[in-house]
PDB file of N, CA and C in Angstrom:
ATOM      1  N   UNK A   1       8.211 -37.343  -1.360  1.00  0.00           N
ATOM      2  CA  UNK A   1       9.243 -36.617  -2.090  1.00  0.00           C
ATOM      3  C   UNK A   1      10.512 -36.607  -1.245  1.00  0.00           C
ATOM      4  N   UNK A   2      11.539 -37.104  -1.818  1.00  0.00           N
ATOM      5  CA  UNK A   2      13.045 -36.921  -1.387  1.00  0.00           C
ATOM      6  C   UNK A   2      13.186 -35.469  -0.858  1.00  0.00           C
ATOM      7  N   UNK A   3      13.102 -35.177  -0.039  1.00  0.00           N
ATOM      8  CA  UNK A   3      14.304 -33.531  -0.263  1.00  0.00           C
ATOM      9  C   UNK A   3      15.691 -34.136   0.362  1.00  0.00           C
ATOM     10  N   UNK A   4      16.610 -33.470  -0.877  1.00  0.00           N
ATOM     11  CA  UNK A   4      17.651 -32.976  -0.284  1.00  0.00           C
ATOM     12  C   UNK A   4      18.301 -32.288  -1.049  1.00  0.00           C
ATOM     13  N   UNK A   5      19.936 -31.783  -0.623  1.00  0.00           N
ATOM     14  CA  UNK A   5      20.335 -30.702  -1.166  1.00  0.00           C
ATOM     15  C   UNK A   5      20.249 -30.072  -2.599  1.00  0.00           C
ATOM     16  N   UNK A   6      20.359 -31.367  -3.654  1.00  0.00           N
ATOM     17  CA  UNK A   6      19.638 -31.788  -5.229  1.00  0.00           C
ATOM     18  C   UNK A   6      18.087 -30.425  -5.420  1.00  0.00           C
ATOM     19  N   UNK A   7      17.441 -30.634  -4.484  1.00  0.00           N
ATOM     20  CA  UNK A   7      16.494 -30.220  -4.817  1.00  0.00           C
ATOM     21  C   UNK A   7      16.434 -29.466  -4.760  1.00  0.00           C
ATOM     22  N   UNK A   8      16.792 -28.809  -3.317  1.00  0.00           N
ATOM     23  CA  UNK A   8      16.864 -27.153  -2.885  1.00  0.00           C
ATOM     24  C   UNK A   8      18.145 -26.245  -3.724  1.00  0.00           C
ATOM     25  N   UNK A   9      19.145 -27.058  -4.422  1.00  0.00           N
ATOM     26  CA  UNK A   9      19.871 -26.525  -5.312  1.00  0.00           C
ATOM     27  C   UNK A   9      18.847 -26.258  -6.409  1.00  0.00           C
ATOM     28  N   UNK A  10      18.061 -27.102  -6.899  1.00  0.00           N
ATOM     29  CA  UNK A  10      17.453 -26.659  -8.473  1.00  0.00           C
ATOM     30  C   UNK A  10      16.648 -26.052  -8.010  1.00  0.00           C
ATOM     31  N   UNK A  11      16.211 -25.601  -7.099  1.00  0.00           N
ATOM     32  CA  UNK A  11      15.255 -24.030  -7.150  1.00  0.00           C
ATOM     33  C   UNK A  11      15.817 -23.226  -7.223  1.00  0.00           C
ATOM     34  N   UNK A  12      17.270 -23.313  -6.684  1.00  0.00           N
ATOM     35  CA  UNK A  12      18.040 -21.742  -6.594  1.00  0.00           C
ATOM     36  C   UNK A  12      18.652 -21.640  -7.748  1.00  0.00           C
ATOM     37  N   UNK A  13      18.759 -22.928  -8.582  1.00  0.00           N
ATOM     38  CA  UNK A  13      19.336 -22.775 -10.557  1.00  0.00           C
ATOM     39  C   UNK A  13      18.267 -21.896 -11.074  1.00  0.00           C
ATOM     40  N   UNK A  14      17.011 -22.499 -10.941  1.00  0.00           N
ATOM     41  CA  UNK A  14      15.869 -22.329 -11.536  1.00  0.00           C
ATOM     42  C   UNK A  14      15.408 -20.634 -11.317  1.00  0.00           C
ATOM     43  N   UNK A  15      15.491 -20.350  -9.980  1.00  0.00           N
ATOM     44  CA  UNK A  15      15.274 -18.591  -9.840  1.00  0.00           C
ATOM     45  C   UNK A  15      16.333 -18.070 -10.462  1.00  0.00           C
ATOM     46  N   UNK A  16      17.599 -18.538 -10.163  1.00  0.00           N
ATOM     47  CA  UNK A  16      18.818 -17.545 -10.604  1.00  0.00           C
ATOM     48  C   UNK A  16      18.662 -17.392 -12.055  1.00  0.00           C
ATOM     49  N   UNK A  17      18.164 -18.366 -12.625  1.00  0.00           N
ATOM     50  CA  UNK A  17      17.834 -18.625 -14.477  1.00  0.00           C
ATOM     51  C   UNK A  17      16.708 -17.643 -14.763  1.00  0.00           C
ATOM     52  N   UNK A  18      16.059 -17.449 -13.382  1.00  0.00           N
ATOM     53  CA  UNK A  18      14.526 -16.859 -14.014  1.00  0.00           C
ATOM     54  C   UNK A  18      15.321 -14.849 -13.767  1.00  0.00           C
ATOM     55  N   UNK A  19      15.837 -14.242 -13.056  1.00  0.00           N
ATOM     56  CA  UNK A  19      16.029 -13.395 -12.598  1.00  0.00           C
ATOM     57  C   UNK A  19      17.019 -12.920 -13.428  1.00  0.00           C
ATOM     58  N   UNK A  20      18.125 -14.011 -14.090  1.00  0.00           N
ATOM     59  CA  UNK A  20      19.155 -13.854 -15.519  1.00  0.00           C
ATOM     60  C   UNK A  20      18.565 -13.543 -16.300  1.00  0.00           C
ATOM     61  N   UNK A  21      17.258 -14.058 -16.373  1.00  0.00           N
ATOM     62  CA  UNK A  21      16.707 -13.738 -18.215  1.00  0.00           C
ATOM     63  C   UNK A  21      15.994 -12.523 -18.070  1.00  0.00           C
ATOM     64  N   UNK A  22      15.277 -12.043 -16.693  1.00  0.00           N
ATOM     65  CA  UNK A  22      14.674 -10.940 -16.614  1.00  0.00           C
ATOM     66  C   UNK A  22      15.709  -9.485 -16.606  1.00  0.00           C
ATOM     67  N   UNK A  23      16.473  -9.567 -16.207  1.00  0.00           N
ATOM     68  CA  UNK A  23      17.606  -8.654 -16.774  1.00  0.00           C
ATOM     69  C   UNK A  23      18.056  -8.493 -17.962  1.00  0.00           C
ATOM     70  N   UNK A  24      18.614  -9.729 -18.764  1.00  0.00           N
ATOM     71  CA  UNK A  24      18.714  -9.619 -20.126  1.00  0.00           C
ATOM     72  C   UNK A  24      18.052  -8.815 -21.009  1.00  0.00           C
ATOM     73  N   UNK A  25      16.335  -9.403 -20.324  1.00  0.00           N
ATOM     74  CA  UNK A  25      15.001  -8.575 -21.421  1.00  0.00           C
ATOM     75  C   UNK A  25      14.974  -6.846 -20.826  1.00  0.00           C
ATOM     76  N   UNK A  26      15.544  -6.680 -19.433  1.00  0.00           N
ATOM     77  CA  UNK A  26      15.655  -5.154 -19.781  1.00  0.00           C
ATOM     78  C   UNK A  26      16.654  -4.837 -20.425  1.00  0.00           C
ATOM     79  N   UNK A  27      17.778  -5.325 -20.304  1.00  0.00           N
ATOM     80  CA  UNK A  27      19.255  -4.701 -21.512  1.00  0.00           C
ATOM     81  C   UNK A  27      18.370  -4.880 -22.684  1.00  0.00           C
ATOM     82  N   UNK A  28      17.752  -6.044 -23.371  1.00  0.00           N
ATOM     83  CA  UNK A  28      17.115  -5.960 -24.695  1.00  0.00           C
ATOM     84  C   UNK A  28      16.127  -4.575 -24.865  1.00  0.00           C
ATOM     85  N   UNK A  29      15.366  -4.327 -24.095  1.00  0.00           N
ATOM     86  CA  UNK A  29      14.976  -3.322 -24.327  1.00  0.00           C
ATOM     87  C   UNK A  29      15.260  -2.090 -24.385  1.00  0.00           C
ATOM     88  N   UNK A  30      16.457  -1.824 -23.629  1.00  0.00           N
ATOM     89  CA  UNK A  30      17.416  -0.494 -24.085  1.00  0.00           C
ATOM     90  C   UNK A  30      17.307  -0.299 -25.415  1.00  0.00           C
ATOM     91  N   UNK A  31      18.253  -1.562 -25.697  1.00  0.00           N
ATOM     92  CA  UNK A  31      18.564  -1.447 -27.422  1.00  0.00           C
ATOM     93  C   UNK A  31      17.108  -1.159 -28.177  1.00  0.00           C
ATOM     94  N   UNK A  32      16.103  -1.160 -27.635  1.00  0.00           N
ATOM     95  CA  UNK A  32      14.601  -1.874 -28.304  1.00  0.00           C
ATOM     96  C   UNK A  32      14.962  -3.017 -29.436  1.00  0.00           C
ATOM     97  N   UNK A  33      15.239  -3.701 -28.805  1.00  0.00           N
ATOM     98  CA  UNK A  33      15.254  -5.157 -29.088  1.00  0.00           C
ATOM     99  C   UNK A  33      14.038  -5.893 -28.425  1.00  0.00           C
ATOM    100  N   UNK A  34      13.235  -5.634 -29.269  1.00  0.00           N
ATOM    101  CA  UNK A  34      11.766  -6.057 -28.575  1.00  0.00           C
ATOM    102  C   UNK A  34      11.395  -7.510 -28.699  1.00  0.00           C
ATOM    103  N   UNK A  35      11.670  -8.043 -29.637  1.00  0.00           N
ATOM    104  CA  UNK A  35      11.490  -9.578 -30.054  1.00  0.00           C
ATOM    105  C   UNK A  35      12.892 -10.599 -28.665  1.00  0.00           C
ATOM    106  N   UNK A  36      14.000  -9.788 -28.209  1.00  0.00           N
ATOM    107  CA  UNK A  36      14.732 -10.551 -27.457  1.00  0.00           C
ATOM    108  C   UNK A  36      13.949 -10.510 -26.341  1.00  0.00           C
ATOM    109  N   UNK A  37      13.658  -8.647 -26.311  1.00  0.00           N
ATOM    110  CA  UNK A  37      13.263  -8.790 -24.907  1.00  0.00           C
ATOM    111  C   UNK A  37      11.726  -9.643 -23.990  1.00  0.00           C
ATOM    112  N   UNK A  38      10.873  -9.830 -25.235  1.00  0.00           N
ATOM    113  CA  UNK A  38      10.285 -10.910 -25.110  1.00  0.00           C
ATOM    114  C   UNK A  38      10.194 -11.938 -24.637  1.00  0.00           C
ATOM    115  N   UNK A  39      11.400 -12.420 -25.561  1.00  0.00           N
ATOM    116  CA  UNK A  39      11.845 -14.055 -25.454  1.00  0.00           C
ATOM    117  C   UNK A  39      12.690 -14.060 -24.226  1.00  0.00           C
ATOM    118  N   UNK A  40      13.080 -13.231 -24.078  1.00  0.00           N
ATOM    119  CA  UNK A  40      14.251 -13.349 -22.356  1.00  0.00           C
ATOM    120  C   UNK A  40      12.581 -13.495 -21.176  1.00  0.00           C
ATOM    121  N   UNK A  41      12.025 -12.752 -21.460  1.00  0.00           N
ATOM    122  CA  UNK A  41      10.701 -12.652 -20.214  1.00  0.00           C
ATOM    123  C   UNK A  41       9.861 -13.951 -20.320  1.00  0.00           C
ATOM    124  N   UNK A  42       9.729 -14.661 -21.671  1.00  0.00           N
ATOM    125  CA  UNK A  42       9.512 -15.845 -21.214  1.00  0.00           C
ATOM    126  C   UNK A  42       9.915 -16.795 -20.938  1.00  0.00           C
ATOM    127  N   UNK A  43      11.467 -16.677 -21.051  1.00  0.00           N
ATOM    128  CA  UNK A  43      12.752 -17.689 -20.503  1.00  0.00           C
ATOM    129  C   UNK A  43      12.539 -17.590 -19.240  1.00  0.00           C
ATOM    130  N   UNK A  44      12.085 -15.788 -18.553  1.00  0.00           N
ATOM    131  CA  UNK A  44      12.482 -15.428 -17.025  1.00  0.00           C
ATOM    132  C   UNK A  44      11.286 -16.472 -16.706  1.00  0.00           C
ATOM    133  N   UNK A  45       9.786 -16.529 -17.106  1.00  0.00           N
ATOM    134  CA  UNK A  45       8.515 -16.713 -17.005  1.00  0.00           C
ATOM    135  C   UNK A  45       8.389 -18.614 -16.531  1.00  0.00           C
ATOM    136  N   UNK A  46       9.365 -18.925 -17.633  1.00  0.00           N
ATOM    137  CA  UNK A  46       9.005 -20.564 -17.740  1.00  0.00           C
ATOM    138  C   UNK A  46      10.208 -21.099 -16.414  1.00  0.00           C
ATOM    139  N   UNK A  47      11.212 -20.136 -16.524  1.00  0.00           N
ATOM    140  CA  UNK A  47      12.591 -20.887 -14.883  1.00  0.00           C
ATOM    141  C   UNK A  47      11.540 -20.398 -13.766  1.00  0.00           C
ATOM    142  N   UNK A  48      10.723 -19.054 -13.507  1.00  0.00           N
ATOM    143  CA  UNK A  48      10.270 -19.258 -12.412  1.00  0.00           C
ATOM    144  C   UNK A  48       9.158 -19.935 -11.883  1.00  0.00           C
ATOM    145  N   UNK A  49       8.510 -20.749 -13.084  1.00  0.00           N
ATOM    146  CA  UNK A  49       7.484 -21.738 -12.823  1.00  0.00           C
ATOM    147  C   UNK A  49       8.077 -22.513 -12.508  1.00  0.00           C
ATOM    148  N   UNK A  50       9.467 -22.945 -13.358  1.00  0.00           N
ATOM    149  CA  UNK A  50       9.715 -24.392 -12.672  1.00  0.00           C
ATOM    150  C   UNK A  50      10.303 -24.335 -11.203  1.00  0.00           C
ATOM    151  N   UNK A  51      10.732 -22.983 -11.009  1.00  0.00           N
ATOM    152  CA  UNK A  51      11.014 -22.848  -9.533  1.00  0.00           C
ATOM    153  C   UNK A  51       9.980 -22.895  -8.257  1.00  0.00           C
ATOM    154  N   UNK A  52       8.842 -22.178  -8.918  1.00  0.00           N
ATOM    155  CA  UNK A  52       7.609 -22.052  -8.249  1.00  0.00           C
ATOM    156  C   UNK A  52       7.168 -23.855  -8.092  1.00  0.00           C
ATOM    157  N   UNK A  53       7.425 -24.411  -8.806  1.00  0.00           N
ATOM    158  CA  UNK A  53       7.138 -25.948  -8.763  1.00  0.00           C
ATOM    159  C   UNK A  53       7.812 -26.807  -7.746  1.00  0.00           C
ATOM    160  N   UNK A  54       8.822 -26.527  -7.837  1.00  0.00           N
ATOM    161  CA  UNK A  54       9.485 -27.072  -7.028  1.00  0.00           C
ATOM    162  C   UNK A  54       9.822 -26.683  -5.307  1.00  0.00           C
ATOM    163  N   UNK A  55       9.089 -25.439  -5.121  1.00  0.00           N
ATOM    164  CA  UNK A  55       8.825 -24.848  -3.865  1.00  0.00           C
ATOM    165  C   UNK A  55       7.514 -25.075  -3.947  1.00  0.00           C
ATOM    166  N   UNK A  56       6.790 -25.496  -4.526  1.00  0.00           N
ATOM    167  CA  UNK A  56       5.210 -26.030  -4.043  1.00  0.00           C
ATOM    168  C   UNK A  56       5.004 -27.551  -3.782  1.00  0.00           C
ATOM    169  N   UNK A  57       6.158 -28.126  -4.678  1.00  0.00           N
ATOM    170  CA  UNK A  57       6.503 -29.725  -3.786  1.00  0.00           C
ATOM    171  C   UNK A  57       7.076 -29.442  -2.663  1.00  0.00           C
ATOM    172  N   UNK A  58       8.091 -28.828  -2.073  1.00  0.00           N
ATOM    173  CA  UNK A  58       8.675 -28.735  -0.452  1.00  0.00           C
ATOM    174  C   UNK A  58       7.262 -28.173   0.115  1.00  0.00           C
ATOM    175  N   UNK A  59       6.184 -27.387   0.091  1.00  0.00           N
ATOM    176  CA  UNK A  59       5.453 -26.548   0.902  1.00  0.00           C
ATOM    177  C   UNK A  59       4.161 -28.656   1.129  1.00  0.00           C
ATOM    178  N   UNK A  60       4.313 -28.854   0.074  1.00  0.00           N
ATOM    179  CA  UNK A  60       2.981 -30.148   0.244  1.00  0.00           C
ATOM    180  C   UNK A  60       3.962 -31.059   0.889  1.00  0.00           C
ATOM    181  N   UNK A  61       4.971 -31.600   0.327  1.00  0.00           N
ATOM    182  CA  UNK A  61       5.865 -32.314   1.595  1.00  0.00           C
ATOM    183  C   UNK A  61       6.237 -32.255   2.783  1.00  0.00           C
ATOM    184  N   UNK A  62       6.288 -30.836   3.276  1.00  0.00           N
ATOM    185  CA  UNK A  62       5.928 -30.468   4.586  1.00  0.00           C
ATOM    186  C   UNK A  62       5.138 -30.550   4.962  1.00  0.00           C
ATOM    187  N   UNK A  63       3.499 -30.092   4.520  1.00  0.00           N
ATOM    188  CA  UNK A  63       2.292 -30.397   5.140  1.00  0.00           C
ATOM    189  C   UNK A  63       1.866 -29.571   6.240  1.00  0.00           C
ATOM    190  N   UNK A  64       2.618 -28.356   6.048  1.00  0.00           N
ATOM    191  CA  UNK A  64       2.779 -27.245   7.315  1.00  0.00           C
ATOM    192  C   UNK A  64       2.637 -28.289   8.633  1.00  0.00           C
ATOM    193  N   UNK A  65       3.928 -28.896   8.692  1.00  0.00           N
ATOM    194  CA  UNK A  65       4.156 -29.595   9.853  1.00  0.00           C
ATOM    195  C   UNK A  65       5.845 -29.669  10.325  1.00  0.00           C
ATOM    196  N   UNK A  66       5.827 -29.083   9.554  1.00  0.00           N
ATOM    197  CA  UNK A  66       7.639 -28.920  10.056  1.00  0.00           C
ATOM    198  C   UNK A  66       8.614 -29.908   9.554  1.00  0.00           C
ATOM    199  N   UNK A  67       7.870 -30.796   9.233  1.00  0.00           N
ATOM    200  CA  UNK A  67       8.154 -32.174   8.099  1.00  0.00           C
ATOM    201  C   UNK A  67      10.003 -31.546   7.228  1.00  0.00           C
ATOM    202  N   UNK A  68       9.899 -30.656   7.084  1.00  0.00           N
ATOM    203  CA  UNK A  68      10.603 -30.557   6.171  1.00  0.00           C
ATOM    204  C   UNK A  68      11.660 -29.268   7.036  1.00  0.00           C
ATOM    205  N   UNK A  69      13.116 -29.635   7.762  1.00  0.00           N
ATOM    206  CA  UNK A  69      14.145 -28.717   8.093  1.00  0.00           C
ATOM    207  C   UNK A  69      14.392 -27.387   7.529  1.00  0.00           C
ATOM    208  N   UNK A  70      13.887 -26.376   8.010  1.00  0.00           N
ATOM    209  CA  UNK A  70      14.245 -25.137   7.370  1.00  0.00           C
ATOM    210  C   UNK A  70      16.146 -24.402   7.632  1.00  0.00           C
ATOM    211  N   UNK A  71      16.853 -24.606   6.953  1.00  0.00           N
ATOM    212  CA  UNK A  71      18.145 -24.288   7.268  1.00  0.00           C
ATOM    213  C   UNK A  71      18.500 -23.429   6.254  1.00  0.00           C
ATOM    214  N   UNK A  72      20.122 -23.085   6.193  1.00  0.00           N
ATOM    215  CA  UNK A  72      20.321 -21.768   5.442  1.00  0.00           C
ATOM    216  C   UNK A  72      20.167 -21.668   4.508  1.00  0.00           C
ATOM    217  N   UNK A  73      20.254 -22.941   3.917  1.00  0.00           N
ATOM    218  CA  UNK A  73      20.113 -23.199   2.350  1.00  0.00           C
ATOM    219  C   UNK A  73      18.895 -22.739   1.780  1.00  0.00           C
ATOM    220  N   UNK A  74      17.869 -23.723   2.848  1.00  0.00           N
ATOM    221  CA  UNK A  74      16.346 -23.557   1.701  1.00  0.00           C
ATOM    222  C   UNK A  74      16.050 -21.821   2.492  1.00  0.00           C
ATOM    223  N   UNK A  75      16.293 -20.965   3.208  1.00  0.00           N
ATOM    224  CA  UNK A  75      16.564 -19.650   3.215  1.00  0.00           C
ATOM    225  C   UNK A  75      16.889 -19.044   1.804  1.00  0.00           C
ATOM    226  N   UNK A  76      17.645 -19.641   1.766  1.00  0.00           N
ATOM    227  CA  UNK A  76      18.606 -18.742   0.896  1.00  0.00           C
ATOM    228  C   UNK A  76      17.926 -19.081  -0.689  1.00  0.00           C
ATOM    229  N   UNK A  77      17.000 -20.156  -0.769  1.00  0.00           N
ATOM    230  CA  UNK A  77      16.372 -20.655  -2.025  1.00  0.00           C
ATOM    231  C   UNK A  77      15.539 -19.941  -1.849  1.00  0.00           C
ATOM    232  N   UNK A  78      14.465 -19.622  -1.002  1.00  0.00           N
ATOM    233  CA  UNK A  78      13.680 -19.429  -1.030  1.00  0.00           C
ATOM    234  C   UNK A  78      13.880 -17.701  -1.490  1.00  0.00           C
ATOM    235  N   UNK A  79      14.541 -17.233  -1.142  1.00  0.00           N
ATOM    236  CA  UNK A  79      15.025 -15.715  -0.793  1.00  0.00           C
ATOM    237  C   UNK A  79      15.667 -15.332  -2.756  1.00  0.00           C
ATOM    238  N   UNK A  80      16.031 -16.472  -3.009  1.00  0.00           N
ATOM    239  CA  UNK A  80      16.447 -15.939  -4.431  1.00  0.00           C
ATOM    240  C   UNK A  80      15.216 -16.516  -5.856  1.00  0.00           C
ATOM    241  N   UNK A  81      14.462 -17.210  -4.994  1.00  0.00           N
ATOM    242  CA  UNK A  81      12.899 -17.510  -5.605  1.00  0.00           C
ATOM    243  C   UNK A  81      11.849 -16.029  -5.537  1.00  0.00           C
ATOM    244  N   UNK A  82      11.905 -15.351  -4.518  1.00  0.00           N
ATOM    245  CA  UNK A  82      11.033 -14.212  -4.035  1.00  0.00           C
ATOM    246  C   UNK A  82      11.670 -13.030  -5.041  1.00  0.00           C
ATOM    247  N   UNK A  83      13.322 -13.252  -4.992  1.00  0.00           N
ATOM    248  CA  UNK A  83      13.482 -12.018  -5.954  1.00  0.00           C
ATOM    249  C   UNK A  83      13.664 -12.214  -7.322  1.00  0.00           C
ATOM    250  N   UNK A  84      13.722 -13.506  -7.556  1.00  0.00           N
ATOM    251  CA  UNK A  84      13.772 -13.414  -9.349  1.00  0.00           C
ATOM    252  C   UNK A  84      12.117 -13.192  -9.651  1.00  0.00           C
ATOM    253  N   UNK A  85      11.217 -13.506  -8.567  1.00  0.00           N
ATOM    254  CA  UNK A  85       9.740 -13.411  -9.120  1.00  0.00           C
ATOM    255  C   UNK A  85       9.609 -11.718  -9.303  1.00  0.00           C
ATOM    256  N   UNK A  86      10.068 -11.016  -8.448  1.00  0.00           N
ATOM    257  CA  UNK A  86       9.651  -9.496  -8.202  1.00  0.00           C
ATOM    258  C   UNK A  86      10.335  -9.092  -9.394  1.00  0.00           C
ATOM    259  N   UNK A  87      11.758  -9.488  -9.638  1.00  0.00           N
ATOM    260  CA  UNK A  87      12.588  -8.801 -10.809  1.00  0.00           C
ATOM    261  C   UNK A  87      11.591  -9.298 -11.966  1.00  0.00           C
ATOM    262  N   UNK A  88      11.406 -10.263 -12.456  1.00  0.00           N
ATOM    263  CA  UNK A  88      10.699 -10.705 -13.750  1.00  0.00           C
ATOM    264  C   UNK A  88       9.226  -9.596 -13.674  1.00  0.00           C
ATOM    265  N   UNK A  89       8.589  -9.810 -12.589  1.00  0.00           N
ATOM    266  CA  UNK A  89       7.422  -8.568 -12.193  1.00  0.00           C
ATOM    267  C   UNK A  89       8.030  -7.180 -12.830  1.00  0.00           C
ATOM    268  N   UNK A  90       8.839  -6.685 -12.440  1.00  0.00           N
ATOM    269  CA  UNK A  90       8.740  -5.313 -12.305  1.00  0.00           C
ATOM    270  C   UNK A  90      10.018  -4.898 -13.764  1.00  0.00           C
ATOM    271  N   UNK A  91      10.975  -6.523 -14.280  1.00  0.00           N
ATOM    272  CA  UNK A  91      11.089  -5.908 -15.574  1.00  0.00           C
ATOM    273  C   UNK A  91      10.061  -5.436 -16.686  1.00  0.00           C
ATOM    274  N   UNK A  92       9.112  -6.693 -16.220  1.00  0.00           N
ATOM    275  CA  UNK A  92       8.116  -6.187 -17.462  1.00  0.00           C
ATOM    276  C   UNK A  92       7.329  -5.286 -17.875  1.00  0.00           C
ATOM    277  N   UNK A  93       6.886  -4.620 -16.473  1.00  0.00           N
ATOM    278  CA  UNK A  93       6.823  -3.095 -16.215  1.00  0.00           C
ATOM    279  C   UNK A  93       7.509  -2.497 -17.176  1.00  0.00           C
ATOM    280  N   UNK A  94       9.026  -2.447 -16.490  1.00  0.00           N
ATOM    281  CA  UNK A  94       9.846  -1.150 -17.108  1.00  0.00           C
ATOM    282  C   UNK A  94       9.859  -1.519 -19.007  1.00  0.00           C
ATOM    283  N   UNK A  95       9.822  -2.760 -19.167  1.00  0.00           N
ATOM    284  CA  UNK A  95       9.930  -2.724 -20.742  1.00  0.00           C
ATOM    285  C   UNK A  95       8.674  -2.775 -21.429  1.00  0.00           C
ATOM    286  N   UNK A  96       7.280  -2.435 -20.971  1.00  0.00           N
ATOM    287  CA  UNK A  96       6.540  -1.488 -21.365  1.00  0.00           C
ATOM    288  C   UNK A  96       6.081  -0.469 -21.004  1.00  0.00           C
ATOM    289  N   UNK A  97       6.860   0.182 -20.007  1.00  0.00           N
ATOM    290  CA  UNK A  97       7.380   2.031 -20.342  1.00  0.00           C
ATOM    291  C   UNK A  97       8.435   1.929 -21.038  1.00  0.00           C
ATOM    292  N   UNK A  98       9.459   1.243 -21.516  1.00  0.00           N
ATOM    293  CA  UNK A  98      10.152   1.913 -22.608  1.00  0.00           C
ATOM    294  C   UNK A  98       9.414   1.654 -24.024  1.00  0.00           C
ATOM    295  N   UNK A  99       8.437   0.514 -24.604  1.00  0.00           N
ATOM    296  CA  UNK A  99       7.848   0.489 -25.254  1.00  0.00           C
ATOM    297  C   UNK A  99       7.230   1.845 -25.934  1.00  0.00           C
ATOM    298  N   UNK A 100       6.474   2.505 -24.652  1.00  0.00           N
ATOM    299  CA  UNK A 100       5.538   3.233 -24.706  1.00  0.00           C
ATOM    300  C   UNK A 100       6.201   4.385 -25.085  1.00  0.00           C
ATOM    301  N   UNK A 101       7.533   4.783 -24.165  1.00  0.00           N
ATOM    302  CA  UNK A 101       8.288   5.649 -24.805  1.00  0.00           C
ATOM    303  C   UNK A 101       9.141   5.554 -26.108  1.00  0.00           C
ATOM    304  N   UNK A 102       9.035   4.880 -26.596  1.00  0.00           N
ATOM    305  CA  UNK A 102       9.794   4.058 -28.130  1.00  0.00           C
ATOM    306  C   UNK A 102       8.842   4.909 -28.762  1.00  0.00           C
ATOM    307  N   UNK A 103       7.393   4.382 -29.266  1.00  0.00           N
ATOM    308  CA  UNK A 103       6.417   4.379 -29.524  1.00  0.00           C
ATOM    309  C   UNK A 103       6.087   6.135 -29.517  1.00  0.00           C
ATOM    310  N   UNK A 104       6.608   6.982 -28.381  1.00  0.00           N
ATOM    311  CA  UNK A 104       5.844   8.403 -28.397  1.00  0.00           C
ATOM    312  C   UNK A 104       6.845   9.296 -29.449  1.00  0.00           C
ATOM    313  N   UNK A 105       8.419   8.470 -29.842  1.00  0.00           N
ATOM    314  CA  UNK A 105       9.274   9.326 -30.167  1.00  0.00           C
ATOM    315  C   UNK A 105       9.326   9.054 -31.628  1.00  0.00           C
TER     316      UNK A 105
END
C-alpha cells in the first residue's frame, strides 16, 4: 500500500464526514426529526467505517514495525478518527434519551 499524504487526508475527510453527520442527527433530534436523525447516524456510521478502513490498511502496512512514519499529520488523523467514533457513540445515546423523553410526554 502507497501511503501518502492522499491517504492520510481521506481518513481525516472520512472522520470529519463521520463526526458532521453525528451532530446533524443530534440537531435532528431536537426537532424530533427522527427519520433524519437516523439517516444522519448512518451517514455518521458508514464515513467512520470507511475511516476505520483506511486506518486498518496503515496499521497492516506497518506491520507494527515502524514501517510506516508517524508525523503530525497521521496524529492529527488519527486524533479526528478517535473523536468522530466517540461523537457518533455517544450521539446515539443522547438521541435515544430524547426518544424516550419524546415518547414519556
Amino acid at each position: 500500500m502507497e501511503i501518502d499524504e492522499t491517504t492520510v487526508m481521506e481518513l481525516i475527510i472520512q472522520a470529519g464526514e463521520a463526526r458532521s453527520c453525528a451532530m446533524q442527527a443530534l440537531r435532528a433530534a431536537r426537532n424530533q426529526a427522527w427519520s433524519e436523525a437516523d439517516a444522519q447516524l448512518t451517514a455518521a456510521t458508514q464515513a467512520a467505517k470507511a475511516a476505520h478502513r483506511i486506518q486498518t490498511e496503515l496499521i497492516g502496512a506497518d506491520e507494527g514495525c515502524g514501517k510506516i512514519p508517524v508525523n503530525l499529520i497521521m496524529v492529527h488523523a488519527q486524533d479526528h478518527l478517535m473523536n468522530a467514533m466517540l461523537c457518533r457513540e455517544l450521539a446515539e445515546e443522547i438521541i435515544q434519551l430524547r426518544r424516550e423523553l419524546a415518547a414519556q410526554q
